[in-house]
Protein backbone atom coordinates (compact mmCIF):
# COMPACT_ATOMS: atom_id res chain seq x y z
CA UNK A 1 116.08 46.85 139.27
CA UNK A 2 115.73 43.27 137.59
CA UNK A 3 113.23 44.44 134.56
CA UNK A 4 112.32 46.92 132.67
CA UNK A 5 108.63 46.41 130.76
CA UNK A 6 107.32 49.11 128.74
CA UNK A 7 103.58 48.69 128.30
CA UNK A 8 101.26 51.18 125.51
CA UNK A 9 98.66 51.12 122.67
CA UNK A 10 98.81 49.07 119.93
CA UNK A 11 99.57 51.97 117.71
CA UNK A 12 102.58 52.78 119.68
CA UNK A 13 104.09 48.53 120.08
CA UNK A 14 106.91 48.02 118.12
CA UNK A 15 108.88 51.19 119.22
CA UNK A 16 111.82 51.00 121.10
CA UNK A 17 112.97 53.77 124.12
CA UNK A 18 116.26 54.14 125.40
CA UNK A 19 117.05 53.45 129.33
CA UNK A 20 120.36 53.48 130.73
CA UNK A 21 122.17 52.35 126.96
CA UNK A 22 119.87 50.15 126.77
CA UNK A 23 117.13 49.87 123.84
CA UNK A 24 113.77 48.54 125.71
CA UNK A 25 110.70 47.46 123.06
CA UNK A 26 107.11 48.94 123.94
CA UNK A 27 104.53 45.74 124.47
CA UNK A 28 101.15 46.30 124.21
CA UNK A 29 99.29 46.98 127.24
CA UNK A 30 96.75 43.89 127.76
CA UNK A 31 95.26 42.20 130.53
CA UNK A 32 98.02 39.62 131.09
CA UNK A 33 101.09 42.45 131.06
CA UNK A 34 101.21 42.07 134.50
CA UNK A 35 102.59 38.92 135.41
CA UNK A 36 106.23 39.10 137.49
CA UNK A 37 105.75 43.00 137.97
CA UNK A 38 106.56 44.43 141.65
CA UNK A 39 105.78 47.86 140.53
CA UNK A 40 103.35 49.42 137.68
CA UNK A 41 103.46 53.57 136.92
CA UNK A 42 100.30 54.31 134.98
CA UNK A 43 100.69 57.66 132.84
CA UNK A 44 98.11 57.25 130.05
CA UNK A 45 94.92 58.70 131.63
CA UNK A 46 92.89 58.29 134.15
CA UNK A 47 90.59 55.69 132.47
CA UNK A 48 93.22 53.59 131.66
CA UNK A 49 93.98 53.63 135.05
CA UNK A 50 90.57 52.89 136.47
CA UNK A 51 90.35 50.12 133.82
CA UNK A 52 94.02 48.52 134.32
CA UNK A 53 95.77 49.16 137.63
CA UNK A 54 93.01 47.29 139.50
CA UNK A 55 94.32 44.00 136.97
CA UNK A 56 97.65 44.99 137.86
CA UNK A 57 96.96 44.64 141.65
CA UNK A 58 95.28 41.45 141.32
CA UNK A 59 98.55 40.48 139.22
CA UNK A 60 100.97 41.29 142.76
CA UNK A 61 101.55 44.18 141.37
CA UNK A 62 101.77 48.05 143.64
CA UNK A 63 100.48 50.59 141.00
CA UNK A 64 102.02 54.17 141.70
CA UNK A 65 99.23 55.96 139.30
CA UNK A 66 99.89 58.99 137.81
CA UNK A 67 96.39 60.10 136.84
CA UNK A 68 93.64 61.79 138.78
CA UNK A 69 91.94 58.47 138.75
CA UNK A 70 92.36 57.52 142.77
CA UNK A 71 93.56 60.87 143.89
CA UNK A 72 90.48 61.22 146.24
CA UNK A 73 89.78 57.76 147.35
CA UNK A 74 89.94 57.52 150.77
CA UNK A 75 91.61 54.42 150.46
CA UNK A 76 94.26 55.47 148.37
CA UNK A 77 97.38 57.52 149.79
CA UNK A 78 98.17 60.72 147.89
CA UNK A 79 101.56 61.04 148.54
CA UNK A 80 104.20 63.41 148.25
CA UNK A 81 107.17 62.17 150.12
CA UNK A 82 108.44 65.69 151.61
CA UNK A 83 105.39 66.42 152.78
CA UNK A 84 103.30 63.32 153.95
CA UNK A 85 105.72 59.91 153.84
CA UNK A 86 104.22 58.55 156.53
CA UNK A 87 101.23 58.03 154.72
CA UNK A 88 103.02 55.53 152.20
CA UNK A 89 102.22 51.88 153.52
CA UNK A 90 101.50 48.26 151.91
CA UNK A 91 98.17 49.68 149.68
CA UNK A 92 98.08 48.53 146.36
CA UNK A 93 97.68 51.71 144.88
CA UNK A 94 99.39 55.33 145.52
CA UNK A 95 98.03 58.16 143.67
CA UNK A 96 100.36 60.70 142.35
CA UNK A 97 99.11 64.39 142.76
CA UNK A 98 98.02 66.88 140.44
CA UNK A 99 101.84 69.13 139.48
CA UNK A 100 101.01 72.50 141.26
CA UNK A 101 99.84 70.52 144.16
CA UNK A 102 102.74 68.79 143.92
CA UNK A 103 105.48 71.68 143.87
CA UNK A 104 103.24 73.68 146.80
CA UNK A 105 103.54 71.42 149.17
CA UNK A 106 107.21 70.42 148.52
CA UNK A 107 107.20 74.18 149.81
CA UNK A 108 104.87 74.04 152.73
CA UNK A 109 105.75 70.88 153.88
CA UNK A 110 108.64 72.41 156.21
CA UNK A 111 106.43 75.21 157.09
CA UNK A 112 103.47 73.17 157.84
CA UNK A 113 105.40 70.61 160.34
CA UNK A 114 106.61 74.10 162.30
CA UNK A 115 103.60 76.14 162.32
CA UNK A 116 99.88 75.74 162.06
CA UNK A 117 98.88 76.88 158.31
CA UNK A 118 95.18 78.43 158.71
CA UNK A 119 95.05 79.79 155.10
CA UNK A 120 96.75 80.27 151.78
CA UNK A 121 95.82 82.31 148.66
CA UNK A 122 97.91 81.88 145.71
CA UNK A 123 97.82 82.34 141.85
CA UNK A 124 99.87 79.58 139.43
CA UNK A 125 101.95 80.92 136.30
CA UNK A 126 101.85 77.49 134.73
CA UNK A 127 103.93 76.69 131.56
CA UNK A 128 102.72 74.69 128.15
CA UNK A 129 104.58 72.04 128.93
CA UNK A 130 101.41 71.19 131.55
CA UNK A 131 99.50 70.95 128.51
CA UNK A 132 101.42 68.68 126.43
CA UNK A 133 103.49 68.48 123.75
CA UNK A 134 101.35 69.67 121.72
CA UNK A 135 100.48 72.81 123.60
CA UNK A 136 104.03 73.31 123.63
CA UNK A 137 104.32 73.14 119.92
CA UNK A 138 101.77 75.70 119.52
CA UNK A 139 103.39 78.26 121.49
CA UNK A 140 106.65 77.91 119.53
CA UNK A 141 104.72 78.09 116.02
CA UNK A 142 102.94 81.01 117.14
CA UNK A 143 105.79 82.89 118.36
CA UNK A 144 107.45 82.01 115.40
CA UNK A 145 104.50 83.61 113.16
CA UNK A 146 104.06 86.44 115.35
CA UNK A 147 108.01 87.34 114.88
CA UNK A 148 107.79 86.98 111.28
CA UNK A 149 104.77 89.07 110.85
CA UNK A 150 102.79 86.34 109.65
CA UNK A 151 99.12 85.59 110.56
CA UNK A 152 98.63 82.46 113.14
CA UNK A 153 95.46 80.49 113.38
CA UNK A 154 95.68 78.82 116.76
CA UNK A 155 94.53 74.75 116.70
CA UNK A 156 95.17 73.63 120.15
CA UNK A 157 93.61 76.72 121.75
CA UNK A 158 91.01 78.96 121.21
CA UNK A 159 92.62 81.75 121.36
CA UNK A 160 96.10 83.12 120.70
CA UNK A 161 99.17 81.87 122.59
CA UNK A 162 101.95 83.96 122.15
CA UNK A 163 102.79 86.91 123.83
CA UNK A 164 99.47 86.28 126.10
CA UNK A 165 98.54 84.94 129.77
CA UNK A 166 95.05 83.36 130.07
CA UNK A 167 92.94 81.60 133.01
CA UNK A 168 93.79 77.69 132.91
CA UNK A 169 92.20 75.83 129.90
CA UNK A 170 90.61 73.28 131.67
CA UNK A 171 86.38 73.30 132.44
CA UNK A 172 85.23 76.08 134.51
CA UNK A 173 82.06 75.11 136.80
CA UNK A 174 79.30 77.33 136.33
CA UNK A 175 77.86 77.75 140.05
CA UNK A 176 81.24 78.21 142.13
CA UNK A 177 83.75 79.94 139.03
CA UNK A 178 86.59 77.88 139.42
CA UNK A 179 88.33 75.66 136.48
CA UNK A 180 89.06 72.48 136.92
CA UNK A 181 92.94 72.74 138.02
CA UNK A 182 91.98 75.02 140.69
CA UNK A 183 89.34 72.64 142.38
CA UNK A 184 92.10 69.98 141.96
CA UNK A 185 94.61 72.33 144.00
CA UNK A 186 92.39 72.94 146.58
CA UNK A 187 91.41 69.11 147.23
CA UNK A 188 94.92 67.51 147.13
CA UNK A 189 96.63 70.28 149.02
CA UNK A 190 94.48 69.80 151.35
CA UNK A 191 94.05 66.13 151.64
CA UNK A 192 98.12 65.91 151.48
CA UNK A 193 98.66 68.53 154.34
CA UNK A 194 95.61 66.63 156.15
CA UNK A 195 93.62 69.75 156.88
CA UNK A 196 90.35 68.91 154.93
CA UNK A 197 88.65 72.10 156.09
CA UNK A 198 91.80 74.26 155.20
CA UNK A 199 91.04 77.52 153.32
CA UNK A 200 92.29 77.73 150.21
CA UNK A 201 91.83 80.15 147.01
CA UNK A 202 93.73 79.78 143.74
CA UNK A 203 93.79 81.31 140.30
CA UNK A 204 95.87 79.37 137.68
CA UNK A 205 97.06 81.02 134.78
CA UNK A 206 98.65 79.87 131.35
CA UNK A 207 101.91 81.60 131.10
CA UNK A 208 104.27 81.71 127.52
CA UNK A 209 106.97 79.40 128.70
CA UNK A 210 107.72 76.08 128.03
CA UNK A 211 108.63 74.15 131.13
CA UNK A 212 108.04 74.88 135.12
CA UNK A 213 105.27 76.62 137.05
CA UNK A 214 105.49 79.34 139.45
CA UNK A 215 103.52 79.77 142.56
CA UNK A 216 102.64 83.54 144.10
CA UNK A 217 102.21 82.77 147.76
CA UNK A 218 100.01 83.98 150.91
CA UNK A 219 100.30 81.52 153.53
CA UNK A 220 98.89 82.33 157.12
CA UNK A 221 99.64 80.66 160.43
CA UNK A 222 97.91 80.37 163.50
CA UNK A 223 101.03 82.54 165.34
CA UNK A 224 103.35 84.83 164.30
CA UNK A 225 106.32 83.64 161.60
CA UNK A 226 109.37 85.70 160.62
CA UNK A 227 110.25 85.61 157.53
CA UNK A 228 114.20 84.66 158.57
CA UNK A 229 112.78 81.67 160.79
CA UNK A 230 110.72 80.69 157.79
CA UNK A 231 113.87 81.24 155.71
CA UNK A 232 115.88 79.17 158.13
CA UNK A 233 113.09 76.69 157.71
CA UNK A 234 113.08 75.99 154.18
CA UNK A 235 116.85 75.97 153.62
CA UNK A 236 117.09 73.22 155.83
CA UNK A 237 114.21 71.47 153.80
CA UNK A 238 114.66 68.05 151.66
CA UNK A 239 114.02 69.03 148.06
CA UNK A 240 114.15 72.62 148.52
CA UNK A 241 116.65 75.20 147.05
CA UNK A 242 116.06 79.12 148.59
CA UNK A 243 116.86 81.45 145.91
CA UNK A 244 116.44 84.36 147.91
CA UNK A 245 119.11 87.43 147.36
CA UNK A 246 117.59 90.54 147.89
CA UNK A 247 120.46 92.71 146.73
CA UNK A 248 121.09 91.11 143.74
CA UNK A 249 117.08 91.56 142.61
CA UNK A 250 117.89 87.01 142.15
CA UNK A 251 114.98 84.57 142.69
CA UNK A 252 113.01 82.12 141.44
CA UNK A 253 112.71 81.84 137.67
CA UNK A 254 111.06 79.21 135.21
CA UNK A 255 114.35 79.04 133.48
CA UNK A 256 116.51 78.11 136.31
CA UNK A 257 114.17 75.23 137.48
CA UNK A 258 113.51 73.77 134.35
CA UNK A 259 115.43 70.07 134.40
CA UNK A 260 116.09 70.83 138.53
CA UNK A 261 114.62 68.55 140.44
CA UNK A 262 114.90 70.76 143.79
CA UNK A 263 111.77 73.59 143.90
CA UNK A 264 112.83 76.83 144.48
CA UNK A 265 111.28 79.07 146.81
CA UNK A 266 112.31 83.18 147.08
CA UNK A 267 110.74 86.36 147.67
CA UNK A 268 110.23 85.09 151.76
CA UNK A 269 108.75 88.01 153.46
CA UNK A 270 106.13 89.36 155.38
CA UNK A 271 102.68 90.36 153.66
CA UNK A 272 102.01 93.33 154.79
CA UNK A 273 98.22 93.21 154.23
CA UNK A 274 98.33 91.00 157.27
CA UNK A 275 99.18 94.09 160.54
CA UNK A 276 99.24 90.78 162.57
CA UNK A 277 102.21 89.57 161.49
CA UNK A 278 100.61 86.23 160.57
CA UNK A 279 100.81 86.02 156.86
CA UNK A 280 103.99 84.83 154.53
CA UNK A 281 104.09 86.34 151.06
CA UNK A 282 107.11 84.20 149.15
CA UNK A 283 107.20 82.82 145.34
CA UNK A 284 107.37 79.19 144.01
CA UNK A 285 109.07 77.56 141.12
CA UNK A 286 109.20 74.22 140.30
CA UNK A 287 109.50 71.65 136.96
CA UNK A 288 106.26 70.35 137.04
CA UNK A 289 107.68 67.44 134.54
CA UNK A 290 109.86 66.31 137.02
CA UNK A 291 108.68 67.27 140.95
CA UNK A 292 105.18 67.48 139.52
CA UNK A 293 104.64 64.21 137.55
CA UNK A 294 107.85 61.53 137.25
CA UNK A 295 110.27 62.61 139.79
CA UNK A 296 107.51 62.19 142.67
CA UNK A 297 106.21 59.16 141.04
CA UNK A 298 110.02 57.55 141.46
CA UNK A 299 110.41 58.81 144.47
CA UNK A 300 107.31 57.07 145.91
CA UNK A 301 108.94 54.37 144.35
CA UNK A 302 112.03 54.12 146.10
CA UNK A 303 110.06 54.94 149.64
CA UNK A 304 108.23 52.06 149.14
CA UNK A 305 111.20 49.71 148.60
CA UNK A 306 113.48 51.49 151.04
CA UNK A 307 114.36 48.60 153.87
């Protein structure tokens, strides 16, 4: 890497970051902070992004975008390189997927490429983090109060945090019932699978943990799958880690994938509301900070400047 260029408001130029013992200064982001740059990661909303990364293309510059501002152009590739690589190629702009998205079909990806997936129901534990940081800071001082015995007035909610589950805080549409995370699972799963028509149902839920989402699974296939040929499957799998022991009651947990950048994937076995034999119940964990936002991001990255 030749340069490092920091780019943010005006309120935030003038700080410094720190990158590899380095201290880097934050510019502010302006029309002309594109000049010389190869490649531009936009994490500061989506309409900075619509506003900024089409400069930064006309600059020379390949914008790997972070927001949900191009996920669904048909231009754009959505990419998740353990699932859909191939559809990285010379566009200007990649879109970076929504985190749960992201960590599913890390898990599918070696399933998919196997066996024909014809459905999947699932429900998300996701963790504040997804909310940021100041979601997170409201579950610690509310766990805090509700320890001490003290009243809590929540500010970042409306409702309690601690010690509670709740559906997903973003907008829930009126006609169909689903928030806005879910209709973002269903649409990039299934443009990055490339099964448009694929059945999908979600529930997302707000869990009391800091970092890294979990995923309970129903995936059906066209044939019969064993759960040891799935097993096989997955261990085999770039950017998968089976956690998967049976007798020791050990799988997947928040708290081991938090800072991991593998997802891990346990509880592989048949769902037996499915006599056929068709249907996959297994669980999903993954740090939706790193697989589900900046580690995918650098990872398209590298794919795109691999020789």
């Amino acid at each position: 890497m030749g340069g490092l260029r920091l780019l943010a408001s005006a309120r935030s130029a003038g700080k410094t970051l720190a990158f590899r013992g380095a201290t880097v200064p934050v510019e502010e982001l302006t029309e002309q902070s594109f000049d010389g740059v190869d490649i531009a990661f936009f994490s500061a909303g989506a309409s900075i992004s619509r506003r900024f990364a089409p400069i930064a293309v006309a600059a020379g510059a390949q914008v790997i975008d972070n927001s949900s501002a191009f996920r669904m152009a048909p231009e754009v590739p959505l990419v998740v390189p353990e699932a859909n690589a191939h559809m990285l190629s010379d566009a200007p702009i990649v879109a970076n997927p929504n985190c749960v998205a992201a960590i599913l079909t890390v898990a599918l990806a070696p399933l998919h490429q196997r066996w024909s997936i014809t459905r999947l129901q699932m429900a998300t534990y996701q963790a504040a983090s997804g909310g940021g940081a100041e979601m997170m800071a409201e579950l610690r001082d509310a766990t805090r109060a509700h320890l001490d015995g003290v009243a809590f007035q929540p500010q970042v909610l409306p409702h309690d945090y601690a010690f509670n589950i709740f559906s997903h805080n973003s907008d829930v549409d009126p006609e169909t019932g689903y928030n806005g995370e879910e209709a973002k699972v269903i649409a990039e799963t299934r443009r990055i699978l490339g099964q448009p028509r694929l059945p999908i149902g979600v529930t997302c839920i707000r869990v009391p943990i800091l970092r890294a989402h979990g995923i309970a699974l129903s995936v059906r296939f066209e044939d019969h799958v064993s759960a040891d040929a799935a097993r096989s499957a997955l261990e085999g799998a770039p950017g998968i880690r089976v956690v998967d022991d049976r007798a020791a009651n050990r799988f997947p947990m928040p708290s081991d994938a938090s800072g991991q950048e593998d997802v891990l994937v346990g509880r592989i076995r048949q769902d037996q509301a499915d006599p056929t034999g068709r249907t996959l119940a297994m669980f999903i964990v993954g740090d939706q900070l790193l697989k589900g936002a900046a580690q995918n991001a650098v990872q398209i990255a590298e794919a795109l400047r691999a020789p």
